[in-house]
C-alpha atoms as a PDB file:
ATOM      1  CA  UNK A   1      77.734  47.562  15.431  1.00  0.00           C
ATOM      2  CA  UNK A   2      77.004  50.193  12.701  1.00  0.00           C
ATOM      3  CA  UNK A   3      78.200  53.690  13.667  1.00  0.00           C
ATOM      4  CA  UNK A   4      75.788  56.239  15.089  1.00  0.00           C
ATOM      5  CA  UNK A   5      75.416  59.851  16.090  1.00  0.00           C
ATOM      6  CA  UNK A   6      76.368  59.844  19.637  1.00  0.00           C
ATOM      7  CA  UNK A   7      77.544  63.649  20.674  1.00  0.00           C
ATOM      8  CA  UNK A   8      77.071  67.127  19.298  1.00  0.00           C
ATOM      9  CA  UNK A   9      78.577  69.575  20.778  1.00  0.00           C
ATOM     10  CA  UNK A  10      77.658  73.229  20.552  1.00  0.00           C
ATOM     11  CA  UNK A  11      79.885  76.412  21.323  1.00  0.00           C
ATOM     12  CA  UNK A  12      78.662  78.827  24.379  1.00  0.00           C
ATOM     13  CA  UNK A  13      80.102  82.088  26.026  1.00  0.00           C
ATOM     14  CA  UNK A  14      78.229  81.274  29.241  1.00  0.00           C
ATOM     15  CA  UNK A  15      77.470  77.162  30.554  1.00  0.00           C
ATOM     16  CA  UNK A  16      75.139  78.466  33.464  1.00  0.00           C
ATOM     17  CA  UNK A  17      73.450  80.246  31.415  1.00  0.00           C
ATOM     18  CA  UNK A  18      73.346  77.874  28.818  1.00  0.00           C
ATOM     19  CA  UNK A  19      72.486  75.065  31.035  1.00  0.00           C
ATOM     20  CA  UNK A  20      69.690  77.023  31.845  1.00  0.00           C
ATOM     21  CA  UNK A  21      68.482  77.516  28.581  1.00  0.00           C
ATOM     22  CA  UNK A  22      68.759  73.810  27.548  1.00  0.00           C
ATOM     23  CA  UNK A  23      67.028  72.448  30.753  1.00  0.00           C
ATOM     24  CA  UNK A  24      64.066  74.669  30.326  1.00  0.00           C
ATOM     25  CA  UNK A  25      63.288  73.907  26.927  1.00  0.00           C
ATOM     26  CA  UNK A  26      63.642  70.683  26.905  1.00  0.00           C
ATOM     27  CA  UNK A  27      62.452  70.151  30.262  1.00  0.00           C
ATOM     28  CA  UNK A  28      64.946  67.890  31.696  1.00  0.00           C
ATOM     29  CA  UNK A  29      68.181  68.802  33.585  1.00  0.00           C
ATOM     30  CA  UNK A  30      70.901  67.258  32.084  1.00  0.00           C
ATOM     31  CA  UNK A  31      74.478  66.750  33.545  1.00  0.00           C
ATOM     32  CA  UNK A  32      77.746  68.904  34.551  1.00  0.00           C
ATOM     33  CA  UNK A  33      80.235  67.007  33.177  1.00  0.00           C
ATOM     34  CA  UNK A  34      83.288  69.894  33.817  1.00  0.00           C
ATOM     35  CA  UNK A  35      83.364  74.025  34.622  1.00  0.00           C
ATOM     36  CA  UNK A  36      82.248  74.032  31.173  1.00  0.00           C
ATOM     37  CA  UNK A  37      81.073  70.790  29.709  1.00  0.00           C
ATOM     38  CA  UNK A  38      77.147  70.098  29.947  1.00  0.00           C
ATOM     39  CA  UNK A  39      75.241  66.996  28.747  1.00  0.00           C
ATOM     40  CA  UNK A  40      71.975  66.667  28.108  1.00  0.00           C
ATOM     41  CA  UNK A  41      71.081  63.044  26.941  1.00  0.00           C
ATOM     42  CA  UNK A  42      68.863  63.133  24.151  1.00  0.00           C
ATOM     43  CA  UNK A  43      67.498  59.475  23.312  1.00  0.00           C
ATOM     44  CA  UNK A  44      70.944  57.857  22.782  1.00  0.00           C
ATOM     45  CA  UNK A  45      72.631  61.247  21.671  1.00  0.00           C
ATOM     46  CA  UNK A  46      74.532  63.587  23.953  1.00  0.00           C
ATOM     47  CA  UNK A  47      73.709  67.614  23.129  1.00  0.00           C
ATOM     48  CA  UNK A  48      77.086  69.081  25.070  1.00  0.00           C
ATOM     49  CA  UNK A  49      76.920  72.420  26.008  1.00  0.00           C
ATOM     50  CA  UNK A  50      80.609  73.659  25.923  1.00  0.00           C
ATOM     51  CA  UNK A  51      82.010  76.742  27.028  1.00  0.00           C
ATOM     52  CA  UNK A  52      86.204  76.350  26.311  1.00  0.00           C
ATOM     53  CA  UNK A  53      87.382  79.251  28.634  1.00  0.00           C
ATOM     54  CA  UNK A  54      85.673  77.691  31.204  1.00  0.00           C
ATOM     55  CA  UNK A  55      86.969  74.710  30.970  1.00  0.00           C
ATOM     56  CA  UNK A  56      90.432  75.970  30.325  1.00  0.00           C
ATOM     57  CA  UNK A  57      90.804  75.503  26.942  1.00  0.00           C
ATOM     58  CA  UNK A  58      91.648  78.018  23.902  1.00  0.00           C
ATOM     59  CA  UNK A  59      89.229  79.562  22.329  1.00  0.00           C
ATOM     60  CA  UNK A  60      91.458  79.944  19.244  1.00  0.00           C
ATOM     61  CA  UNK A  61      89.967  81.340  16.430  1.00  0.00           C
ATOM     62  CA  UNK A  62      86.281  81.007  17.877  1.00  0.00           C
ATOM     63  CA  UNK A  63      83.579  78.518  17.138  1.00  0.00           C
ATOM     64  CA  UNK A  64      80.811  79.314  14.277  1.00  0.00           C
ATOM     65  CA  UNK A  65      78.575  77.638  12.728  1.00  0.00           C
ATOM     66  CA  UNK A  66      77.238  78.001   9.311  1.00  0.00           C
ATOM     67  CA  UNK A  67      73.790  79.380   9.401  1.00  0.00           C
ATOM     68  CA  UNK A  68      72.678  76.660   7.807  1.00  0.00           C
ATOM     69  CA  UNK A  69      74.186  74.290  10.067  1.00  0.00           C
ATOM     70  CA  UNK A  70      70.869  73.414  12.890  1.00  0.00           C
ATOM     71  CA  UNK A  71      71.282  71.163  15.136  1.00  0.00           C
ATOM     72  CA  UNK A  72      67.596  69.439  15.085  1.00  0.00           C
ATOM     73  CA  UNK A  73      65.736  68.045  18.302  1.00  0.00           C
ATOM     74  CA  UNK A  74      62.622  66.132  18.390  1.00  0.00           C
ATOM     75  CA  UNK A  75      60.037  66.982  20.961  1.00  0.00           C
ATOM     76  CA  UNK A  76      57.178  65.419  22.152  1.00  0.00           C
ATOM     77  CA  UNK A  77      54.974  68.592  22.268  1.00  0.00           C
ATOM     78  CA  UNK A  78      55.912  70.967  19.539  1.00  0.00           C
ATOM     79  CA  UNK A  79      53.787  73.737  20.735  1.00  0.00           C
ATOM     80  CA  UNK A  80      54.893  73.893  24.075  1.00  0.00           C
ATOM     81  CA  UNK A  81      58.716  73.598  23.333  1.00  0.00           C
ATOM     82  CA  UNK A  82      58.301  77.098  20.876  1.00  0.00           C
ATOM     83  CA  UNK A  83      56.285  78.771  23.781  1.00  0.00           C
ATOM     84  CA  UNK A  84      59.316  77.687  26.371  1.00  0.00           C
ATOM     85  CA  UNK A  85      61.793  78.589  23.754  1.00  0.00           C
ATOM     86  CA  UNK A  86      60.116  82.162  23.120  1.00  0.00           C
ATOM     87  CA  UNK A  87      60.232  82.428  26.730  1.00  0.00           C
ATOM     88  CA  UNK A  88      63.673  81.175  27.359  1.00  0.00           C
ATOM     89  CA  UNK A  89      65.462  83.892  25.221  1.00  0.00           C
ATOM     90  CA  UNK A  90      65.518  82.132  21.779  1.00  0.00           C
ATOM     91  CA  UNK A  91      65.081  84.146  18.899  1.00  0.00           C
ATOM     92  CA  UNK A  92      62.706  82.623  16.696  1.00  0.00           C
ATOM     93  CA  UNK A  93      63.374  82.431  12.918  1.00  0.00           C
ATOM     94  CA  UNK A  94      59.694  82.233  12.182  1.00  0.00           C
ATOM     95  CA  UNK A  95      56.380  83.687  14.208  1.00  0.00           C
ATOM     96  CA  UNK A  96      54.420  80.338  13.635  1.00  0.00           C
ATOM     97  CA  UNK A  97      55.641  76.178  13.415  1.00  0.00           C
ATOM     98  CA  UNK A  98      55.788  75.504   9.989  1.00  0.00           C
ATOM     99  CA  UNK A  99      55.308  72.302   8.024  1.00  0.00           C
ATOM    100  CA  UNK A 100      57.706  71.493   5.589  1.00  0.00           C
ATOM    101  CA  UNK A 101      57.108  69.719   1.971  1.00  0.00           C
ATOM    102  CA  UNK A 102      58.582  66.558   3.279  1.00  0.00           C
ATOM    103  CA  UNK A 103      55.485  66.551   6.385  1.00  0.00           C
ATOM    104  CA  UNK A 104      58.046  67.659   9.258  1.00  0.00           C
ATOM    105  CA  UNK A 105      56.369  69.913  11.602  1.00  0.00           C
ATOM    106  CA  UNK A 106      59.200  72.419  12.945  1.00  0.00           C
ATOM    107  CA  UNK A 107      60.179  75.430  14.533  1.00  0.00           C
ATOM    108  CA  UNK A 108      63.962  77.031  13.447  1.00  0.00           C
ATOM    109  CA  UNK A 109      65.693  79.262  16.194  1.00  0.00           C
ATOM    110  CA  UNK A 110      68.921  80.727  17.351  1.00  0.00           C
ATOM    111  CA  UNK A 111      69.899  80.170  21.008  1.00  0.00           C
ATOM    112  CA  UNK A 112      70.901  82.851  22.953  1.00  0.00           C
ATOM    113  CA  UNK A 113      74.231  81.943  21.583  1.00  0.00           C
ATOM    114  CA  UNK A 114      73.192  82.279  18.132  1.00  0.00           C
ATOM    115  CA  UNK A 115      73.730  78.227  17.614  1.00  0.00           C
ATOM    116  CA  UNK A 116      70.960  77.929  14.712  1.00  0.00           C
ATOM    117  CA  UNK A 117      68.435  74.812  16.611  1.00  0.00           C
ATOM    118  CA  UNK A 118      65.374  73.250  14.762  1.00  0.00           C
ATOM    119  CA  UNK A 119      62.825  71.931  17.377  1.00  0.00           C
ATOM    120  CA  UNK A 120      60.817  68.940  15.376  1.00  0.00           C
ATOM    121  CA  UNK A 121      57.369  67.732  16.079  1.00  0.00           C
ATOM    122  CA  UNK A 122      58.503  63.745  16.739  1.00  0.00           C
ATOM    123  CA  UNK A 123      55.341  62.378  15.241  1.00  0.00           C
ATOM    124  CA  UNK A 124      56.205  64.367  12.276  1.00  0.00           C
ATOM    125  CA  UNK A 125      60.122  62.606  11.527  1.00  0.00           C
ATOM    126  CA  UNK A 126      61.399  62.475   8.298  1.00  0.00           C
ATOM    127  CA  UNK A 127      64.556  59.763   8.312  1.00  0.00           C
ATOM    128  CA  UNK A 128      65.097  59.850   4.142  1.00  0.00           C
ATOM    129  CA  UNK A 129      63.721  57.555   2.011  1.00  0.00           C
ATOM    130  CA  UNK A 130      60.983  57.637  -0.531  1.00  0.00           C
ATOM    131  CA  UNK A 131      58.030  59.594   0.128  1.00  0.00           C
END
């Protein structure tokens, strides 16, 4: 078996919140896993929601990501996943989806945990390779 991307797992101050979040944008409800584990099962790969206090652990130095560093969903419906992430509480990098030189269709966002998140029209995929 050849490895593969199975879990990401992205820092939060609040899972219920988060949870919330998550569900509503991507329209499905996902799974409690602990206090302050949540996994939402995205086509083979896990997206954890993880809040450490809750689930007892240290929150040592804190988690950040780079800004560059998005975490990059594919959706079915680009359109309505930026009007559900507008409405959710993202904060949206960019008034309008944007089309990038390589012919992905995308939306860039922060979460209301400031985790940078690319939504990507799934029609749209670029997996490498020659143009």
């Amino acid at each position: 078996m050849s490895p593969r991307l199975y879990r990401v797992i992205l820092p939060v101050a609040d899972i219920d919140m988060a949870e919330k979040f998550y569900s509503y944008v991507m329209q499905m409800s996902g799974e409690r896993i602990s206090p302050g584990r949540h996994y939402f099962n995205l086509g083979g790969t896990i997206l954890a929601v993880y809040n450490p206090v809750a689930d007892g652990d240290s929150l040592h130095e804190g988690w950040k990501h780079h800004p560059n560093q998005y975490i990059y969903i594919s959706v079915n419906d680009l359109e309505a996943a930026f009007e559900r992430a507008r409405h959710a509480g993202a904060t949206l990098l960019s008034k309008d989806i944007e089309t990038m030189p390589w012919g992905e269709r995308s939306l860039y966002a922060r979460d209301p945990f400031q985790n940078p998140i690319c939504f990507v029209d799934d029609t749209t995929l670029f997996m490498g390779g020659a143009s």
